[in-house]
N, C-alpha and C. Protein backbone atom coordinates (compact mmCIF):
# COMPACT_ATOMS: atom_id res chain seq x y z
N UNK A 1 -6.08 8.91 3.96
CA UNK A 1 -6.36 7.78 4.80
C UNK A 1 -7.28 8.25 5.92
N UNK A 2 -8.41 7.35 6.60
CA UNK A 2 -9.32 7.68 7.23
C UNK A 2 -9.59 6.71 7.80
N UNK A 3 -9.91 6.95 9.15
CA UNK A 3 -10.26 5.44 9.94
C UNK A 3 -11.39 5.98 10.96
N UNK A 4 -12.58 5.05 10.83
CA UNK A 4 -13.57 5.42 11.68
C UNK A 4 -13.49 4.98 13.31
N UNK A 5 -13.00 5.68 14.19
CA UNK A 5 -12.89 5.47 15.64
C UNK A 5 -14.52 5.03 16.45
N UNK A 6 -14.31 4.35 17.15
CA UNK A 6 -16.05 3.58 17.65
C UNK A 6 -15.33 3.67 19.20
N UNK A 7 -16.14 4.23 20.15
CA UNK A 7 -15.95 3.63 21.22
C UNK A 7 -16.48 2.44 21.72
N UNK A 8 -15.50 1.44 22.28
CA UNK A 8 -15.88 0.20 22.73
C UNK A 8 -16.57 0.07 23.50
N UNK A 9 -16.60 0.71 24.98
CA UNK A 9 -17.87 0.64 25.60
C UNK A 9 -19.30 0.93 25.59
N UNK A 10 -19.62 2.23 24.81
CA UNK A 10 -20.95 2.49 24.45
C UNK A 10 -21.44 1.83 23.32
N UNK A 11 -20.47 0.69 22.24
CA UNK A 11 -20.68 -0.15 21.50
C UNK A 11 -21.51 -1.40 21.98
N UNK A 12 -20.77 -1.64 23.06
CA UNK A 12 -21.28 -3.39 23.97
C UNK A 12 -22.32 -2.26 24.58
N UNK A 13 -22.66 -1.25 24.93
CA UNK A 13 -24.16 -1.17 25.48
C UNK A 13 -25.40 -0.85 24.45
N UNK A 14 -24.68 -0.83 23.38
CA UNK A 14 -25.91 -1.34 22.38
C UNK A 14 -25.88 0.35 21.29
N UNK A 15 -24.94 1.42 21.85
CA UNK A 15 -25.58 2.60 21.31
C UNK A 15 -23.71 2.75 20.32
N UNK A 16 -23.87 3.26 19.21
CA UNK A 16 -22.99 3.35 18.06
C UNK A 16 -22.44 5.18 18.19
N UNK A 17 -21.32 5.26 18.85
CA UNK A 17 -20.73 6.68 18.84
C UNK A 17 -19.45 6.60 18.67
N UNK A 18 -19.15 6.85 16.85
CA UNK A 18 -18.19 7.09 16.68
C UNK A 18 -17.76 8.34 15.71
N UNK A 19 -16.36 8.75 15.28
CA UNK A 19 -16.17 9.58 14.17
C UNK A 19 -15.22 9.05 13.53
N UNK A 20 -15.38 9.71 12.28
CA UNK A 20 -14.04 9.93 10.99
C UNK A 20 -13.01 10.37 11.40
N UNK A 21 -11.87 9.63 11.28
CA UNK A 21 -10.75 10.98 12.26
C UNK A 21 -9.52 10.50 10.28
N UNK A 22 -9.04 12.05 10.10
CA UNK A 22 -8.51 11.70 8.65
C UNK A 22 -7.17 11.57 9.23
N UNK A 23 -5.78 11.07 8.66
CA UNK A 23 -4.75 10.45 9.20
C UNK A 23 -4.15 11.13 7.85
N UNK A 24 -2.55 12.12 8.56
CA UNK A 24 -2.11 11.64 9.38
C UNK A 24 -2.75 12.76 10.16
N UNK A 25 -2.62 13.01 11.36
CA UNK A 25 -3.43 14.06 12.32
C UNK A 25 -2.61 14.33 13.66
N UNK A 26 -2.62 15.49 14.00
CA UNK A 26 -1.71 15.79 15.17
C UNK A 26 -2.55 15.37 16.36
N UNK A 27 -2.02 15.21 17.77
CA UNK A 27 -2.03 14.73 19.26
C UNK A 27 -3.47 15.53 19.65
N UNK A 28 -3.61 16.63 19.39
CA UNK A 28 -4.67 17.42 19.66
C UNK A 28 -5.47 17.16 18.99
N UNK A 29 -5.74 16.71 17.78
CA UNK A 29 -6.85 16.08 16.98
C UNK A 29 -7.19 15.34 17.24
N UNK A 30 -6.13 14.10 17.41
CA UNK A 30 -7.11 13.17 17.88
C UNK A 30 -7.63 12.99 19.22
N UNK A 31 -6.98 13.50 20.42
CA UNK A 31 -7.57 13.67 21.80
C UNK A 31 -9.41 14.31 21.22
N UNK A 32 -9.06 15.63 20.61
CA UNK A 32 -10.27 16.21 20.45
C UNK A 32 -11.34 15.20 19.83
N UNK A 33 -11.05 13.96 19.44
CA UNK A 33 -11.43 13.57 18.32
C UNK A 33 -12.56 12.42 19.69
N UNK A 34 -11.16 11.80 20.22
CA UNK A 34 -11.46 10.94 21.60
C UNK A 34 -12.33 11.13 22.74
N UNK A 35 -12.46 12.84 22.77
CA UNK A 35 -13.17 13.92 23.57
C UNK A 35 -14.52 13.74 23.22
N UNK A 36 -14.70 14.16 21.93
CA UNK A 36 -16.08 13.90 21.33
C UNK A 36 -16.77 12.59 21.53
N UNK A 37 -16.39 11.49 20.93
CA UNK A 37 -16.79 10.16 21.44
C UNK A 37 -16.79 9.63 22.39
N UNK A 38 -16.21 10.53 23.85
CA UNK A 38 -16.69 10.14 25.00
C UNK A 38 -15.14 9.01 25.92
N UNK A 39 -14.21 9.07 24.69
CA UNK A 39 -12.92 8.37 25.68
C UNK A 39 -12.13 9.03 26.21
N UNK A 40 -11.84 8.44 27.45
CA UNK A 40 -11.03 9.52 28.82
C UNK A 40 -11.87 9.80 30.16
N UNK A 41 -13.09 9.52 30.29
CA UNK A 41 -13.94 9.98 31.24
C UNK A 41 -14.45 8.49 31.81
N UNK A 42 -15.90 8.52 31.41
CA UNK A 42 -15.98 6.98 31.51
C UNK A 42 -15.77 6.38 30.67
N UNK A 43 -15.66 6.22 29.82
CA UNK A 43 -15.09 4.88 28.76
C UNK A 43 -13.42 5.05 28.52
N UNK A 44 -12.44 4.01 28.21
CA UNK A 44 -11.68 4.35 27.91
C UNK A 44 -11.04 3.27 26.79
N UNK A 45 -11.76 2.70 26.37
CA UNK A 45 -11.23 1.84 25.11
C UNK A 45 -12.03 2.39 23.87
N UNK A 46 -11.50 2.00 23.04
CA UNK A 46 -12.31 2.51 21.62
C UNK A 46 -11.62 1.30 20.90
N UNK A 47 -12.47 1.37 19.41
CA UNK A 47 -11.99 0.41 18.29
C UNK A 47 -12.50 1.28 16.73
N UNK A 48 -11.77 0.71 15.77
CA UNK A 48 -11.66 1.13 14.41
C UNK A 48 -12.48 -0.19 13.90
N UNK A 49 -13.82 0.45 13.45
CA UNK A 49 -14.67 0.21 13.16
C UNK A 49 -14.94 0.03 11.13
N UNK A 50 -13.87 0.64 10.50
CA UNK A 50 -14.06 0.84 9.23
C UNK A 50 -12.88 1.99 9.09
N UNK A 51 -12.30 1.73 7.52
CA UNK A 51 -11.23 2.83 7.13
C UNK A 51 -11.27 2.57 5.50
N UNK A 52 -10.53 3.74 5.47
CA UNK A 52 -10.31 3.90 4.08
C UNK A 52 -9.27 4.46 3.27
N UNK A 53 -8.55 4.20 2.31
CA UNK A 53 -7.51 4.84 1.76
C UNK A 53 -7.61 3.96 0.32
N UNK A 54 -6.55 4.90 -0.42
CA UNK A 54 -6.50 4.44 -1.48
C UNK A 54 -5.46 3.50 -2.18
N UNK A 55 -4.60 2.79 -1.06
CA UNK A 55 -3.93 1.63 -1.51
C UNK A 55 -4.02 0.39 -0.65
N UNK A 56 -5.14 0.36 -0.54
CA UNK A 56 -5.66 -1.30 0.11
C UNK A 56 -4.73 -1.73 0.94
N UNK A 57 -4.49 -0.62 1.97
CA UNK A 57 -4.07 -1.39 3.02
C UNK A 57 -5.09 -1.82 4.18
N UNK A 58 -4.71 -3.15 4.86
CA UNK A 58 -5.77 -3.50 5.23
C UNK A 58 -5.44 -2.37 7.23
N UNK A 59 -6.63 -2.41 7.84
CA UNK A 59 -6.38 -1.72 9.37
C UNK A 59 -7.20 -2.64 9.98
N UNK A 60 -6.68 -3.53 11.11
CA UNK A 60 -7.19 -3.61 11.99
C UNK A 60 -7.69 -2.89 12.93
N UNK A 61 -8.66 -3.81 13.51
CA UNK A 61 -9.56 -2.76 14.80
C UNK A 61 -9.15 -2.21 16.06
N UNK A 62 -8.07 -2.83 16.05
CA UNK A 62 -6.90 -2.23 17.45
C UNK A 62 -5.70 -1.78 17.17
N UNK A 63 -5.76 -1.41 15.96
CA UNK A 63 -4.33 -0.70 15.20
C UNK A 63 -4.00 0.64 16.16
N UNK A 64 -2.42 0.26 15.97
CA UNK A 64 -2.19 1.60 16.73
C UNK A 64 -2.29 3.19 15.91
N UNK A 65 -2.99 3.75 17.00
CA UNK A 65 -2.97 5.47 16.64
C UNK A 65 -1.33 6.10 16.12
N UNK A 66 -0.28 5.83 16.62
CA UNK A 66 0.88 6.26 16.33
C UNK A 66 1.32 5.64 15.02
N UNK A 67 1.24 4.28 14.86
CA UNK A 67 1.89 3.54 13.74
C UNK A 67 0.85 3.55 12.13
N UNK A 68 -0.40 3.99 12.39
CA UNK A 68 -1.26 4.82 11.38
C UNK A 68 -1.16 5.92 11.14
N UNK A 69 -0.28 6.96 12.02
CA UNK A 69 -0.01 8.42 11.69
C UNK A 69 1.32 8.21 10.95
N UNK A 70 2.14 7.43 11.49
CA UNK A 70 3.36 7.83 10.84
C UNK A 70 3.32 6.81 9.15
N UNK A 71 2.76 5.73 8.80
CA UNK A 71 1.85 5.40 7.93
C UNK A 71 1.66 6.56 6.84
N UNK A 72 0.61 7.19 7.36
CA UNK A 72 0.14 8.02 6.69
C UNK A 72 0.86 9.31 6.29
N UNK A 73 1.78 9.60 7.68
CA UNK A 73 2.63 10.90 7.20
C UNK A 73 3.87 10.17 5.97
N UNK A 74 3.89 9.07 5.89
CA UNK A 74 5.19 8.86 5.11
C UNK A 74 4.70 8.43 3.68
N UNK A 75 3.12 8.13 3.56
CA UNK A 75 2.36 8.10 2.24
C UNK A 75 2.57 9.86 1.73
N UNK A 76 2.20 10.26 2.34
CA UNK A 76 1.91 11.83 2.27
C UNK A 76 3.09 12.71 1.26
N UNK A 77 4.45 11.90 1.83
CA UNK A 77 5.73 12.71 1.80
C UNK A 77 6.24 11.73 -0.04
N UNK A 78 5.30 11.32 -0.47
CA UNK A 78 5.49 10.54 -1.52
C UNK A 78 4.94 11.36 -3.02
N UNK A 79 5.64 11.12 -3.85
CA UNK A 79 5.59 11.40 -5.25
C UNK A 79 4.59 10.79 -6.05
N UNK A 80 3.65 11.39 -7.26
CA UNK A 80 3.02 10.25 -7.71
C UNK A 80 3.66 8.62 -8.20
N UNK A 81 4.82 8.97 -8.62
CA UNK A 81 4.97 7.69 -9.08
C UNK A 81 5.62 6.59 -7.73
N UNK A 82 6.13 7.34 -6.64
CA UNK A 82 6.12 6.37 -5.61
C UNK A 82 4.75 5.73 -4.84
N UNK A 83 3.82 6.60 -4.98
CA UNK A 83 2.37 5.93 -4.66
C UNK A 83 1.76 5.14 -5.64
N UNK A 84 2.04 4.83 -6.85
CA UNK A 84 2.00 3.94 -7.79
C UNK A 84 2.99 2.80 -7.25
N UNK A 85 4.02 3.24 -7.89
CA UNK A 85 5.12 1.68 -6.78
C UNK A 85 4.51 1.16 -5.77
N UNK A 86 3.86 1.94 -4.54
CA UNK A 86 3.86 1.50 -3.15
C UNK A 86 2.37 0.34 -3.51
N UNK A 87 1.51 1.00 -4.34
CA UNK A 87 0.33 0.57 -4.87
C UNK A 87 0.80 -0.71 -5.26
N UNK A 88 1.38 -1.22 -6.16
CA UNK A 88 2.22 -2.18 -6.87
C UNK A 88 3.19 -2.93 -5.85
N UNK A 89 3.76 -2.70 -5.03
CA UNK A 89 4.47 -3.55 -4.19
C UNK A 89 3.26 -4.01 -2.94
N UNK A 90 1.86 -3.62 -2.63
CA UNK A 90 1.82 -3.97 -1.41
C UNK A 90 0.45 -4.99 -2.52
N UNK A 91 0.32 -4.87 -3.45
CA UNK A 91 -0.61 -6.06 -4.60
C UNK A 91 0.53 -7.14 -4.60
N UNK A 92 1.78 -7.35 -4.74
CA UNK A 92 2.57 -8.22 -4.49
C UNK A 92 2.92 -8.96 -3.26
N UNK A 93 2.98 -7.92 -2.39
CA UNK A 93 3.88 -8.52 -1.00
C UNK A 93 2.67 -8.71 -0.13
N UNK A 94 2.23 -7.77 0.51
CA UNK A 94 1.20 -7.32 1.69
C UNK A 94 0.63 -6.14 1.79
N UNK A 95 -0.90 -6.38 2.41
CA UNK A 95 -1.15 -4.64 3.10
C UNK A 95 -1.53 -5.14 4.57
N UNK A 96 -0.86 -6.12 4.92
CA UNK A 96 -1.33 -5.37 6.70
C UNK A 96 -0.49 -4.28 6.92
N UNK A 97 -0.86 -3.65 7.73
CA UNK A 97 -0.47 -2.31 8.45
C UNK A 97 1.25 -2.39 8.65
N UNK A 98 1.62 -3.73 9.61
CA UNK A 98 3.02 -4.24 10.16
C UNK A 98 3.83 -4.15 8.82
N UNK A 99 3.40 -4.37 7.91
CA UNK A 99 4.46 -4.58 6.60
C UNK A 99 4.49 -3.25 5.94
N UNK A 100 4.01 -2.31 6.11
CA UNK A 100 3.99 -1.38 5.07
C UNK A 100 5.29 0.30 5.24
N UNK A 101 5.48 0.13 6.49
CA UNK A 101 6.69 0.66 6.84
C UNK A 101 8.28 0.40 6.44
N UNK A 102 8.42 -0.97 6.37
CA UNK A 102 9.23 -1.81 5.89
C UNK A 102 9.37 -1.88 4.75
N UNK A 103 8.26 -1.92 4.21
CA UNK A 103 7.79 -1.24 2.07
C UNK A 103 8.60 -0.05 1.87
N UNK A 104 8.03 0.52 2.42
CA UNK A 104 8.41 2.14 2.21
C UNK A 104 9.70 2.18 2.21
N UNK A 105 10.57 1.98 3.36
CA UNK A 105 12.01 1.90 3.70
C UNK A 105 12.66 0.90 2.42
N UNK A 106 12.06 0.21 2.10
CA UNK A 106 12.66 -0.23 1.02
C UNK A 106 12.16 -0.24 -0.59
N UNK A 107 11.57 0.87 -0.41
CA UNK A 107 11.31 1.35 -1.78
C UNK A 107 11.57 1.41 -2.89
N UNK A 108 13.16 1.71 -2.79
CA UNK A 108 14.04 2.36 -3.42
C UNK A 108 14.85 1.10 -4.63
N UNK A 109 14.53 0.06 -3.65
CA UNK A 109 14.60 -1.46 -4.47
C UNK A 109 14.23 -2.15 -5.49
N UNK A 110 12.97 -0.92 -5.71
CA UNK A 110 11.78 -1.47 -6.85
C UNK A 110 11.90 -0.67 -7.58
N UNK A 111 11.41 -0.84 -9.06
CA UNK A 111 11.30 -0.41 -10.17
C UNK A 111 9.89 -0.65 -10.96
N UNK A 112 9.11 0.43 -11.01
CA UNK A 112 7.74 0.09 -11.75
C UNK A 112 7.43 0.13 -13.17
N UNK A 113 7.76 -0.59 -14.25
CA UNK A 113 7.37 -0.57 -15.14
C UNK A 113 5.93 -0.29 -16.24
N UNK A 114 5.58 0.56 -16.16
CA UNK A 114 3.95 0.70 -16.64
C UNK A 114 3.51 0.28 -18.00
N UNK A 115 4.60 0.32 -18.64
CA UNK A 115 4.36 -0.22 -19.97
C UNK A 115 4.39 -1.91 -20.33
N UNK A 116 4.68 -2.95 -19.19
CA UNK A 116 4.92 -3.92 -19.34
C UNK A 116 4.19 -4.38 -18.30
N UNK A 117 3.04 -5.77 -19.01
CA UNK A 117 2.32 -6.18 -18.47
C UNK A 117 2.05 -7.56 -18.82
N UNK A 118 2.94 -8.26 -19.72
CA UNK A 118 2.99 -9.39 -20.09
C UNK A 118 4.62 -9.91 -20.30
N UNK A 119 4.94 -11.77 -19.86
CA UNK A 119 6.13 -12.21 -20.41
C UNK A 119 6.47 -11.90 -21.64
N UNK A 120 5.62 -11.41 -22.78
CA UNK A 120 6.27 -11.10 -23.82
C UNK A 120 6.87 -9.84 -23.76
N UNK A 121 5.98 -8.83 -23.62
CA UNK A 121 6.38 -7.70 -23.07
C UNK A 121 7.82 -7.35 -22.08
N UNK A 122 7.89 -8.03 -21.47
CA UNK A 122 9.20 -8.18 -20.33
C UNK A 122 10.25 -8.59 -21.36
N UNK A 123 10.06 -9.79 -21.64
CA UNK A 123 11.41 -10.66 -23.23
C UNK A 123 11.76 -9.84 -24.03
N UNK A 124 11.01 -8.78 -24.74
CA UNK A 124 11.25 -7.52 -25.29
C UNK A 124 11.92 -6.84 -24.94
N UNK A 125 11.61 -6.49 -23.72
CA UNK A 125 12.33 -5.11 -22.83
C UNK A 125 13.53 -5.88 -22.79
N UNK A 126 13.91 -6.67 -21.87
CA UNK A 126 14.72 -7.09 -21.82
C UNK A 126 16.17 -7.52 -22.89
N UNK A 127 15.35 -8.02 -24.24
CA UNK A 127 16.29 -7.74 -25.08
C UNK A 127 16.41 -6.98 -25.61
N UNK A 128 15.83 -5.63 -25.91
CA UNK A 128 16.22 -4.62 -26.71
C UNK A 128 16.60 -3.15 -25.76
N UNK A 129 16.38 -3.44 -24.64
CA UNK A 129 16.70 -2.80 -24.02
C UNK A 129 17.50 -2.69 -23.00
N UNK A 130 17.54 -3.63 -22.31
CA UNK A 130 18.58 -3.52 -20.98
C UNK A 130 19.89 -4.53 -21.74
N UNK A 131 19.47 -5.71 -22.39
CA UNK A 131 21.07 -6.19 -23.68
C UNK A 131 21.36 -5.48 -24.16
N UNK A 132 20.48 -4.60 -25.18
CA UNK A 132 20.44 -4.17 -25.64
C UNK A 132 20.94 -4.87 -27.62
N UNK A 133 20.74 -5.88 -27.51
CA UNK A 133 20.54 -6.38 -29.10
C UNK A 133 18.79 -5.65 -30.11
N UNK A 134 19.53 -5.15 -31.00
CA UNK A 134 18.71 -5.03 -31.97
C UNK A 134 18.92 -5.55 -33.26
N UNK A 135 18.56 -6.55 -33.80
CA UNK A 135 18.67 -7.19 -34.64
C UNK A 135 17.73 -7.91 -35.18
N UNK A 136 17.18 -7.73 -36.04
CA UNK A 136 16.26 -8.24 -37.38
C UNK A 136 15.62 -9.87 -36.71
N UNK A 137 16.57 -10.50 -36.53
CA UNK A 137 16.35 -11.87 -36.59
C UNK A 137 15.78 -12.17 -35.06
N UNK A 138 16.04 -11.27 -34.44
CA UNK A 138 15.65 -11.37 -32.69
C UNK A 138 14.18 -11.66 -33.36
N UNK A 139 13.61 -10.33 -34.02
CA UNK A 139 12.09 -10.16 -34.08
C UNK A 139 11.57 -11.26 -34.71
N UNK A 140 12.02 -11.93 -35.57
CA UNK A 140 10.93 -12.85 -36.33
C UNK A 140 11.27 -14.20 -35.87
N UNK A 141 12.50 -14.56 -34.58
CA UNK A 141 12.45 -16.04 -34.42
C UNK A 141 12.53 -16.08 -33.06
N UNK A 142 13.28 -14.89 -32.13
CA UNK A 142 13.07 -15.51 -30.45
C UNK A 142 11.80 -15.45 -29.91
N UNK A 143 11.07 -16.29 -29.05
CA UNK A 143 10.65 -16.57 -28.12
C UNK A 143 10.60 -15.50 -26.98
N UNK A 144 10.20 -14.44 -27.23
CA UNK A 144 9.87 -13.12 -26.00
C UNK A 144 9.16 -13.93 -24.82
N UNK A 145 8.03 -14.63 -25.01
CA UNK A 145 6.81 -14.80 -24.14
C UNK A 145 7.61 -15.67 -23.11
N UNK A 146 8.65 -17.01 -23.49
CA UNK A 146 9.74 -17.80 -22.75
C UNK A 146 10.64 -16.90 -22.21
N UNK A 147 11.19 -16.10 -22.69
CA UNK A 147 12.30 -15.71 -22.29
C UNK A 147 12.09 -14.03 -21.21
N UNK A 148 10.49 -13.82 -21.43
CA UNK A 148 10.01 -12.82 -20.30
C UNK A 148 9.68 -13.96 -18.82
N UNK A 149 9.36 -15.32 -19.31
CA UNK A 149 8.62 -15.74 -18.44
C UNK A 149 9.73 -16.45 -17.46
N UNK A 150 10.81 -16.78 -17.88
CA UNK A 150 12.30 -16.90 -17.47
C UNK A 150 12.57 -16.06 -16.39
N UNK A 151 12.35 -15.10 -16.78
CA UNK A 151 13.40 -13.55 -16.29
C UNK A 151 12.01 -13.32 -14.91
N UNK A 152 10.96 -13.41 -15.13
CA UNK A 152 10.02 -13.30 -14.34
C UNK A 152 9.61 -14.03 -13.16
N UNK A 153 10.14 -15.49 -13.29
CA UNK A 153 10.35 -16.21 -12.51
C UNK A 153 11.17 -16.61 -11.86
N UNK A 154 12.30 -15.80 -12.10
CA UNK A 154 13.79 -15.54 -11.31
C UNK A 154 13.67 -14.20 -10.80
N UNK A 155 12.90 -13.83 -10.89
CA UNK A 155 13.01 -12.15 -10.41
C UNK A 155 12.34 -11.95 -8.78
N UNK A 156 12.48 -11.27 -8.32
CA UNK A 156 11.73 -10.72 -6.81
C UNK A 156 10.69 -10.42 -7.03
N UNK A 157 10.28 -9.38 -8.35
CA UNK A 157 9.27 -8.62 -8.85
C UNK A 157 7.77 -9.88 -9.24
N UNK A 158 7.22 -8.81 -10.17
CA UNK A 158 5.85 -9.67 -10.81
C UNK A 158 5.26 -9.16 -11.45
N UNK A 159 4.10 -8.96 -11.55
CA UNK A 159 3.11 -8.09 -12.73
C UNK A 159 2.09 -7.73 -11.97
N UNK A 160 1.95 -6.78 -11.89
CA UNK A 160 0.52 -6.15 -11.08
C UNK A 160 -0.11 -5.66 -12.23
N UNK A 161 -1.37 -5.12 -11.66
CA UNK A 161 -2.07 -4.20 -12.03
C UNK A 161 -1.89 -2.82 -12.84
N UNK A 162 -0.82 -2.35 -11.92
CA UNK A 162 0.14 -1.30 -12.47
C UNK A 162 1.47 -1.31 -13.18
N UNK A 163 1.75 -2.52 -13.89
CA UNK A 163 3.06 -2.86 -14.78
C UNK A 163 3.46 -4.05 -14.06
C-alpha cells in the first residue's frame, strides 16, 4: 500500500511537492517523509493526492496517517488466502478506509469458495457436499441453478470475482 502525500499549501500556490510514502511505515518515516515536503516549518497541512494497493480500497485525501498504518500493518500480518477473502469481502461490502478494519476483525465469518462461481455451482456443493446426498437421481432431475439461487439469496455471502 502506497499513498502519495502533497503538501497543501505549496499546492494552492501553484507549485506540486509531494512523495510516495509506502504504508505501513514507522513515526520516523513518515516525519522524515513530512520533512522533505516541507510540513512542520511553514506549511503545515498536507493531502493524499493518489494511492495505491492491491485490494481497491478506496483513500481519501484527508485520511488519517495512523488508521492507514494500522490498515496496512494488519493487511501485512495476513495469509494468501486471507488477502483473497479480504479481496472478496470488500467487492461485496465496501472499500472505504472506515470499513475495512471492521472486515478484518470479522474475517473469520467468511468462507471463500474458489471453485464456485455460479447458482448451479453452489446447488451442487450444497447437495453433495455439505447434505451430503449422493444419489443418481439428484443428477439427472434436481434443479442445482434454483436451489443454488435459493441458498444464495438467503445467505450474507455472494459471488465475487474470486468464488
Amino acid at each position: 500500500m502506497r499513498i502519495y502525500v502533497t503538501n497543501l499549501g505549496k499546492y494552492n500556490e501553484g507549485q506540486l511537492v509531494r512523495e510516495w510514502l509506502k504504508l505501513p511505515c514507522t513515526d520516523s518515516q513518515l516525519q522524515a517523509l513530512l520533512d522533505r515536503i516541507g510540513i512542520g516549518v511553514e506549511y503545515e497541512e498536507y493531502f493524499i493526492t493518489d494511492y495505491e494497493n492491491e485490494f481497491n480500497i478506496r483513500i481519501g485525501e484527508y485520511e488519517s496517517f495512523t488508521e492507514l498504518n494500522k490498515i496496512a500493518q494488519s493487511i501485512n500480518s495476513l495469509n494468501d488466502y486471507e488477502k483473497k477473502l479480504l479481496k472478496a469481502i470488500i467487492e461485496l461490502e465496501s472499500s472505504d478506509t472506515s470499513n475495512i478494519l471492521p472486515i478484518l476483525e470479522k474475517k473469520d465469518e467468511y468462507f471463500l469458495h474458489y471453485d464456485i462461481s455460479t447458482n448451479f455451482e453452489l446447488g451442487h456443493y450444497y447437495i453433495h457436499e455439505v447434505v451430503g446426498i449422493d444419489i443418481k437421481i439428484f443428477t439427472e432431475y434436481f434443479d442445482y441453478e434454483a436451489y443454488g439461487r435459493d441458498i444464495n439469496l438467503n445467505s450474507r455471502g455472494g459471488f465475487t470475482s474470486f468464488g
